[in-house]
N, C-alpha and C. Protein backbone atom coordinates (compact mmCIF):
# COMPACT_ATOMS: atom_id res chain seq x y z
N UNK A 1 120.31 37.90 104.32
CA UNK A 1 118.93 38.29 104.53
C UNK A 1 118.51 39.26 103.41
N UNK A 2 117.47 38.84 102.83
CA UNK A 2 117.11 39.34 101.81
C UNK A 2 116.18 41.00 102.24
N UNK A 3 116.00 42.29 101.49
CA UNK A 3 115.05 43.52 101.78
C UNK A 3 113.73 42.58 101.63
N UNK A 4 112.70 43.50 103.07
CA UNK A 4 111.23 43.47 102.43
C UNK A 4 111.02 44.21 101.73
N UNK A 5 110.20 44.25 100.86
CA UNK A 5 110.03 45.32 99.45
C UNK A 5 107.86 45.63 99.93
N UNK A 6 108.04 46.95 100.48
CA UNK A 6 106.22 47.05 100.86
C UNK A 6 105.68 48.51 99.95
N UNK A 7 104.63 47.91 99.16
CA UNK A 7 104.26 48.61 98.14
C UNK A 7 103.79 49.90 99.14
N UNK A 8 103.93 50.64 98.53
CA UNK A 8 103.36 52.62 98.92
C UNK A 8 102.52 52.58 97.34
N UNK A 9 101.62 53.23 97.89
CA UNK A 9 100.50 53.38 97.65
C UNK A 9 100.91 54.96 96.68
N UNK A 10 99.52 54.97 95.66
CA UNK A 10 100.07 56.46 94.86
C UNK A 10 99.89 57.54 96.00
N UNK A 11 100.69 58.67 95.11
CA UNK A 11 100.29 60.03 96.29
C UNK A 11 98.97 60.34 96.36
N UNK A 12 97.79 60.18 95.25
CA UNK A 12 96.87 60.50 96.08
C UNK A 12 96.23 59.70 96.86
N UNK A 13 96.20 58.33 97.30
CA UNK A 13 96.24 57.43 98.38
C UNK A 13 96.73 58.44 99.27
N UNK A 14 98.47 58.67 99.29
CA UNK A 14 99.14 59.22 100.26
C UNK A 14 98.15 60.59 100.96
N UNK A 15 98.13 61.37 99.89
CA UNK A 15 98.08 62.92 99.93
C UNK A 15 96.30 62.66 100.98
N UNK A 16 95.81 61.57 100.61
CA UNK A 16 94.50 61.23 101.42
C UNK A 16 94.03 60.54 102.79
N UNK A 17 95.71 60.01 102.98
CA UNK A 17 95.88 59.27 104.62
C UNK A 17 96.67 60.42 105.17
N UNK A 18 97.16 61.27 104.75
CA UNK A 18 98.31 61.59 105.03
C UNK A 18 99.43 61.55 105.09
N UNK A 19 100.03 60.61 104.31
CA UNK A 19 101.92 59.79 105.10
C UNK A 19 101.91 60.94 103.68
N UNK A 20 103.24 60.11 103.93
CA UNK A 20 104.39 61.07 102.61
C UNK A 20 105.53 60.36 102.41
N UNK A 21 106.15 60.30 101.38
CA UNK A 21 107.43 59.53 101.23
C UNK A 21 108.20 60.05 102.16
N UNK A 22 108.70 59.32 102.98
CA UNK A 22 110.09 59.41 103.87
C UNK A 22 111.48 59.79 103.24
N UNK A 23 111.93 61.08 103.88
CA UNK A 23 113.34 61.11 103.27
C UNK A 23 114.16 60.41 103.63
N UNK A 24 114.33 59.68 105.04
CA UNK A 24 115.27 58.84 104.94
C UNK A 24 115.12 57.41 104.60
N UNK A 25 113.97 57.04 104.36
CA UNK A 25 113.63 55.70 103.70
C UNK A 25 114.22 55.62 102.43
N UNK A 26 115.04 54.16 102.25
CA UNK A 26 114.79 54.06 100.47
C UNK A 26 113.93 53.20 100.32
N UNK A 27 113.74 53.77 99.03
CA UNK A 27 112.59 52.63 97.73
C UNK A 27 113.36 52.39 96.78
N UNK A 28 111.81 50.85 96.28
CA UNK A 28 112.67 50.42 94.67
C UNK A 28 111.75 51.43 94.05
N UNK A 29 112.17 52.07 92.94
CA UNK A 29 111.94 53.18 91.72
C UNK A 29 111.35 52.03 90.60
N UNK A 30 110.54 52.47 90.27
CA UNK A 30 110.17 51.52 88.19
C UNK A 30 110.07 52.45 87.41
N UNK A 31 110.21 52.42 86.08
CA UNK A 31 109.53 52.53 85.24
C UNK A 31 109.68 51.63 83.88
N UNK A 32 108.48 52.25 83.24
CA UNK A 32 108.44 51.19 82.11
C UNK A 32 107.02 50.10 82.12
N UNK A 33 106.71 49.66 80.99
CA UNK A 33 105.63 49.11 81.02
C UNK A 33 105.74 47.30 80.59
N UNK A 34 105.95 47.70 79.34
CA UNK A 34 106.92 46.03 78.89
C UNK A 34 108.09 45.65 79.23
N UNK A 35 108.97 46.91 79.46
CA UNK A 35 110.19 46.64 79.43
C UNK A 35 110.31 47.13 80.80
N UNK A 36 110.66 46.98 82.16
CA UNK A 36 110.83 47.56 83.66
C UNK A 36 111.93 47.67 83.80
N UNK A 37 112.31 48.24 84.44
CA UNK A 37 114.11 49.25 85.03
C UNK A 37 113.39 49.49 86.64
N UNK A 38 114.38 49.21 87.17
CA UNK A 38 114.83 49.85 88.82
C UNK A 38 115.38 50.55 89.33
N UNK A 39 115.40 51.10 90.25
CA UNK A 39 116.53 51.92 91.05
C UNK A 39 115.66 51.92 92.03
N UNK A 40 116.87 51.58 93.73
CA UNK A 40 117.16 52.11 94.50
C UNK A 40 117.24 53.70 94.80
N UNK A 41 116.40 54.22 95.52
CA UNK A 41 116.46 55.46 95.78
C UNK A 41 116.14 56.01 97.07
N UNK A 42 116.35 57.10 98.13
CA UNK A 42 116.28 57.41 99.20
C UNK A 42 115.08 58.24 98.93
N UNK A 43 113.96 58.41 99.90
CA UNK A 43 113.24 59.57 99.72
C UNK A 43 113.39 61.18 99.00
N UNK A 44 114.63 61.14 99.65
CA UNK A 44 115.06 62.41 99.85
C UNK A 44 115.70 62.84 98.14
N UNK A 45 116.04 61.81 97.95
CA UNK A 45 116.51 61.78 96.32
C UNK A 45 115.51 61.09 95.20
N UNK A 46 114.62 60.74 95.35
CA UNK A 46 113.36 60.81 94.62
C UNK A 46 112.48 62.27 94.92
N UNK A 47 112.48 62.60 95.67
CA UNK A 47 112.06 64.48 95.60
C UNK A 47 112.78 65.35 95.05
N UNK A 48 114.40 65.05 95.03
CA UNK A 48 115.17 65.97 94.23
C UNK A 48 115.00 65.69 92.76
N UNK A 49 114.69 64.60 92.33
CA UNK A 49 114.45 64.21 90.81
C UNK A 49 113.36 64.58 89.89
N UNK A 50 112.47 65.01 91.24
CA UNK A 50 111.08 65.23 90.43
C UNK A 50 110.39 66.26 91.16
N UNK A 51 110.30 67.33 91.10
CA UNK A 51 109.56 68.81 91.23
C UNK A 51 109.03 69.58 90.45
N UNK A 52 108.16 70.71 91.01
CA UNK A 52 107.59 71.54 89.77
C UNK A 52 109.08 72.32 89.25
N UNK A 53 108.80 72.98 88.01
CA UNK A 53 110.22 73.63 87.74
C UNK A 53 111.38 72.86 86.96
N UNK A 54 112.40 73.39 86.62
CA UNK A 54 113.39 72.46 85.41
C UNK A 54 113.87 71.33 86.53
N UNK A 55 113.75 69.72 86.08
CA UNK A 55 114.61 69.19 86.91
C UNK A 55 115.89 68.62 86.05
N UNK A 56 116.62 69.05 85.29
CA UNK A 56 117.64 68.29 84.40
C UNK A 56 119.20 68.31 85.52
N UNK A 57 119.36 70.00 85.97
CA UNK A 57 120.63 69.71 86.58
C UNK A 57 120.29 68.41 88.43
N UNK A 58 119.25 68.78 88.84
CA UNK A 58 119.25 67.51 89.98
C UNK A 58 118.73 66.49 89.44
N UNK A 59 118.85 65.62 88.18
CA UNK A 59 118.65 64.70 88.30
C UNK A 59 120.21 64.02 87.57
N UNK A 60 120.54 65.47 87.15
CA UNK A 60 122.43 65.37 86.71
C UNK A 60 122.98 64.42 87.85
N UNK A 61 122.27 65.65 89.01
CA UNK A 61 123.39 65.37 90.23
C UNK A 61 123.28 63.92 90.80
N UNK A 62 121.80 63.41 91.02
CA UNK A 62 121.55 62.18 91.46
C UNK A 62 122.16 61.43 90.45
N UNK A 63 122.44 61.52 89.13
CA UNK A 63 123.37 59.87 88.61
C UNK A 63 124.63 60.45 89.01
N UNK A 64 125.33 60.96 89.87
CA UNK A 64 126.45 61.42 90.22
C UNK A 64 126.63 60.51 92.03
N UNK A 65 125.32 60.27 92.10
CA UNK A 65 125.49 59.59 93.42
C UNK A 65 126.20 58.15 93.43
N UNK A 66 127.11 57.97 93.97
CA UNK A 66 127.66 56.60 94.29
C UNK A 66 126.93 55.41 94.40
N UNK A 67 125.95 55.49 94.94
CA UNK A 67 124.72 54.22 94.84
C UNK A 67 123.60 54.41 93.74
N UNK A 68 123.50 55.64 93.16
CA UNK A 68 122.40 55.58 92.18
C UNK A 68 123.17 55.61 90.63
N UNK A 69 125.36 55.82 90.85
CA UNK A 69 125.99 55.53 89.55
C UNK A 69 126.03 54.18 89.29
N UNK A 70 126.19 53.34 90.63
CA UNK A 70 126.60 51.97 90.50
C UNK A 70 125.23 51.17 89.52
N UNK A 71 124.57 51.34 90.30
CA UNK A 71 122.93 50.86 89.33
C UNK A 71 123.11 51.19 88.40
N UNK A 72 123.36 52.10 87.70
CA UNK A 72 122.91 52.71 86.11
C UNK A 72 124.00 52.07 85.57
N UNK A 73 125.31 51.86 86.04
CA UNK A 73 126.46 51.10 85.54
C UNK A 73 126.36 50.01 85.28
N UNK A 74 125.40 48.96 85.93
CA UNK A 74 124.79 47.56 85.86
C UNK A 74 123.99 47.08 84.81
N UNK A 75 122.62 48.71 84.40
CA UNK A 75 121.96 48.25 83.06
C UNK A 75 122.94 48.01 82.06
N UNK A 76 121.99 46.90 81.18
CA UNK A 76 122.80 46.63 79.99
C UNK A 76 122.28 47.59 78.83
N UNK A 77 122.99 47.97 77.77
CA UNK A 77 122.91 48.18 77.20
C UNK A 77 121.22 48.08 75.78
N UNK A 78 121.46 46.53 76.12
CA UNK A 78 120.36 46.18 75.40
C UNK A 78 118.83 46.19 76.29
N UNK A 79 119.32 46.21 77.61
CA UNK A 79 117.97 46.50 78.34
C UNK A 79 117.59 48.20 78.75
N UNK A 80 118.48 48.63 78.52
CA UNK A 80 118.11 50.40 78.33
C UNK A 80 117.24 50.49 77.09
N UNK A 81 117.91 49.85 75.98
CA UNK A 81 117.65 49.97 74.76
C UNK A 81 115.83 49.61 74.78
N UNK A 82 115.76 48.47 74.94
CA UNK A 82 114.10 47.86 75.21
C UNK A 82 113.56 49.18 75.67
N UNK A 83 113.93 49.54 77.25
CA UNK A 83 113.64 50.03 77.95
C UNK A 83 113.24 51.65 77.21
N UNK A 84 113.90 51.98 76.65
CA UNK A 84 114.12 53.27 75.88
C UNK A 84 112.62 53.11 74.59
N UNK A 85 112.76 51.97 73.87
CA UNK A 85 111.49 52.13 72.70
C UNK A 85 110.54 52.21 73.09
N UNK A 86 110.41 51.21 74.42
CA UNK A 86 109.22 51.04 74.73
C UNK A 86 108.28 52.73 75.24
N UNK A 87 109.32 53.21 75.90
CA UNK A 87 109.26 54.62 76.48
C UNK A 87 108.49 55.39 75.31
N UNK A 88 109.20 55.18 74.29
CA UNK A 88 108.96 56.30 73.09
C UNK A 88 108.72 55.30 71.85
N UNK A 89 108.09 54.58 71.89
CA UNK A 89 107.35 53.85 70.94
C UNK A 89 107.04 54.52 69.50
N UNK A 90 106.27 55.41 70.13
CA UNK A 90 105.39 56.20 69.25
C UNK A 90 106.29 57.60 68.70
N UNK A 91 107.01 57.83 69.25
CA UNK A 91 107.99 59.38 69.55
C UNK A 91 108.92 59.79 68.03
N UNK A 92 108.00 60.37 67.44
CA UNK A 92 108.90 60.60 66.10
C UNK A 92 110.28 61.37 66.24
N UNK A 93 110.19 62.21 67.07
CA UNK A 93 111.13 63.07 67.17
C UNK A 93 112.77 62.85 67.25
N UNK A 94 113.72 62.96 66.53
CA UNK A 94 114.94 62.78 66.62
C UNK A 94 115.80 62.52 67.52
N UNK A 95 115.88 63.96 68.46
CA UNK A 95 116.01 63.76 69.64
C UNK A 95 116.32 62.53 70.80
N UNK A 96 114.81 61.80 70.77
CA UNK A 96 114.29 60.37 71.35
C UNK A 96 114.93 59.59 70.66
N UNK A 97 114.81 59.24 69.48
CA UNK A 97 115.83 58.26 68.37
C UNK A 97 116.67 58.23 68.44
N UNK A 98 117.87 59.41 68.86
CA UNK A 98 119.00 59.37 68.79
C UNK A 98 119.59 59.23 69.79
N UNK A 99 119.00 59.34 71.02
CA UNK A 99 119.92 59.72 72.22
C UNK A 99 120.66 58.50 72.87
N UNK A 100 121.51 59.35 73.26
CA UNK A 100 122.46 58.77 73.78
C UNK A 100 122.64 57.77 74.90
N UNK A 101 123.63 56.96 75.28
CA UNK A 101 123.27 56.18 76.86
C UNK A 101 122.91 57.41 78.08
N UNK A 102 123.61 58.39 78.64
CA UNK A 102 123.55 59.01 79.09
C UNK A 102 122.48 60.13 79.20
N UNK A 103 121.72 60.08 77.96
CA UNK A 103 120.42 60.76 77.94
C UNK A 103 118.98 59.67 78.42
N UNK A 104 119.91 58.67 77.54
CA UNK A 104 118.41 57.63 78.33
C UNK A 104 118.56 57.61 80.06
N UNK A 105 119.38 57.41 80.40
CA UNK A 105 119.83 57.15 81.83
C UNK A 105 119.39 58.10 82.67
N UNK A 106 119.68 59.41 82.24
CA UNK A 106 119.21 60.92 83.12
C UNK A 106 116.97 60.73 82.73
N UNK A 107 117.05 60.42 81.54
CA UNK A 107 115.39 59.98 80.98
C UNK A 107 115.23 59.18 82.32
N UNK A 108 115.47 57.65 82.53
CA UNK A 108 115.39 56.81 83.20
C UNK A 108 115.09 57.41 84.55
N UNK A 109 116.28 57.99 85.32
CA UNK A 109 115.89 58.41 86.78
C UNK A 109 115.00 59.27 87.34
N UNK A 110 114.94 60.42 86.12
CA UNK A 110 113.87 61.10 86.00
C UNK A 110 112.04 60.64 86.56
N UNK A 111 112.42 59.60 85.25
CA UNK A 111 110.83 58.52 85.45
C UNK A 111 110.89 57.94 86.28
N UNK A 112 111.85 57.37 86.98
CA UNK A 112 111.77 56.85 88.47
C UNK A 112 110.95 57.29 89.81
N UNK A 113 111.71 58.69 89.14
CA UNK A 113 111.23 59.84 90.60
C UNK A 113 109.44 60.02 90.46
N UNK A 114 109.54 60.27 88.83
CA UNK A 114 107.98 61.12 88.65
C UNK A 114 107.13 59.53 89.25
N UNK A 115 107.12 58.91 88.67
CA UNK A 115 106.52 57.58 89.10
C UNK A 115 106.42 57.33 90.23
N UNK A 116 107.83 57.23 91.47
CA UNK A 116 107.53 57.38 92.25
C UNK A 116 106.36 58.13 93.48
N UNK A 117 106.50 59.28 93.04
CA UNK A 117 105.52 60.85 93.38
C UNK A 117 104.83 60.68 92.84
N UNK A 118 104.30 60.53 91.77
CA UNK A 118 102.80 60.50 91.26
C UNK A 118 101.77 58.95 91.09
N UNK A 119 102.92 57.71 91.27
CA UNK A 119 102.34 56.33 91.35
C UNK A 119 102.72 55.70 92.03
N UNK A 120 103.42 54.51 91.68
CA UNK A 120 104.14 53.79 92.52
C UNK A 120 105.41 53.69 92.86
N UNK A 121 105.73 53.08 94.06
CA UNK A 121 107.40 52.50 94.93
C UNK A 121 107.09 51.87 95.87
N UNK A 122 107.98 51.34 96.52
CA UNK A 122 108.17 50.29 96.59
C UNK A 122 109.42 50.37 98.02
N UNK A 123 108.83 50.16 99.02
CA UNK A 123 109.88 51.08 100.22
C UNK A 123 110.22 49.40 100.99
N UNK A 124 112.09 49.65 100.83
CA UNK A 124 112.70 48.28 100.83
C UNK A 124 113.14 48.68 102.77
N UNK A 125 112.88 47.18 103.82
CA UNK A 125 113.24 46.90 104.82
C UNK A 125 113.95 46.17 105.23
């Protein structure tokens, strides 16, 4: 049996009916425009990824999760890669050019979360 996959609406939809992402619900995560990436994510760990304030060490911790390492273990290489220019197309900066799998990847979940919270997901049944 396959998940239903039921679009959620942006937060300010949300923030205007009232609901709120569920912490114990998961969603599918996107980002990306040409190039799309996924993740599986629990409410509760799409809020830890994306808050006001530094989020680098919790979004450390979430690719540390057993279900959100296995996913990132699955992208390929060359679809991070897509996934990565498309991100920073325009992005002169070194930094962006150079980085590493592991920097795109922590990049990646990051944008999952913010996307999530500020646009779209995608809450699987």
């Amino acid at each position: 049996m396959s998940e239903k996959i039921v679009l959620i609406p942006s937060r300010d939809y949300l923030c205007d009916t009232g609901a709120e992402i569920e912490p114990e619900k998961k969603y599918l995560t996107e980002s990306g425009s040409s190039y799309v990436l996924e993740i599986k994510m629990t409410g509760a760990q799409i809020q830890t990824g994306y808050h006001s304030g530094p989020c680098d060490a919790d979004v450390a911790a979430l690719m540390e999760v057993p279900e959100i390492k296995s996913q990132l273990a699955e992208i390929s290489d060359k679809a991070l890669a897509d996934w990565w220019g498309d991100m920073f197309v325009d992005d002169t900066e070194e930094e962006h050019r150079n980085a590493d799998r592991k920097t795109r990847l922590a990049w990646l979940v990051f944008d999952c979360c913010a996307n999530a919270i500020d646009g779209y997901c995608y809450e699987t049944k």
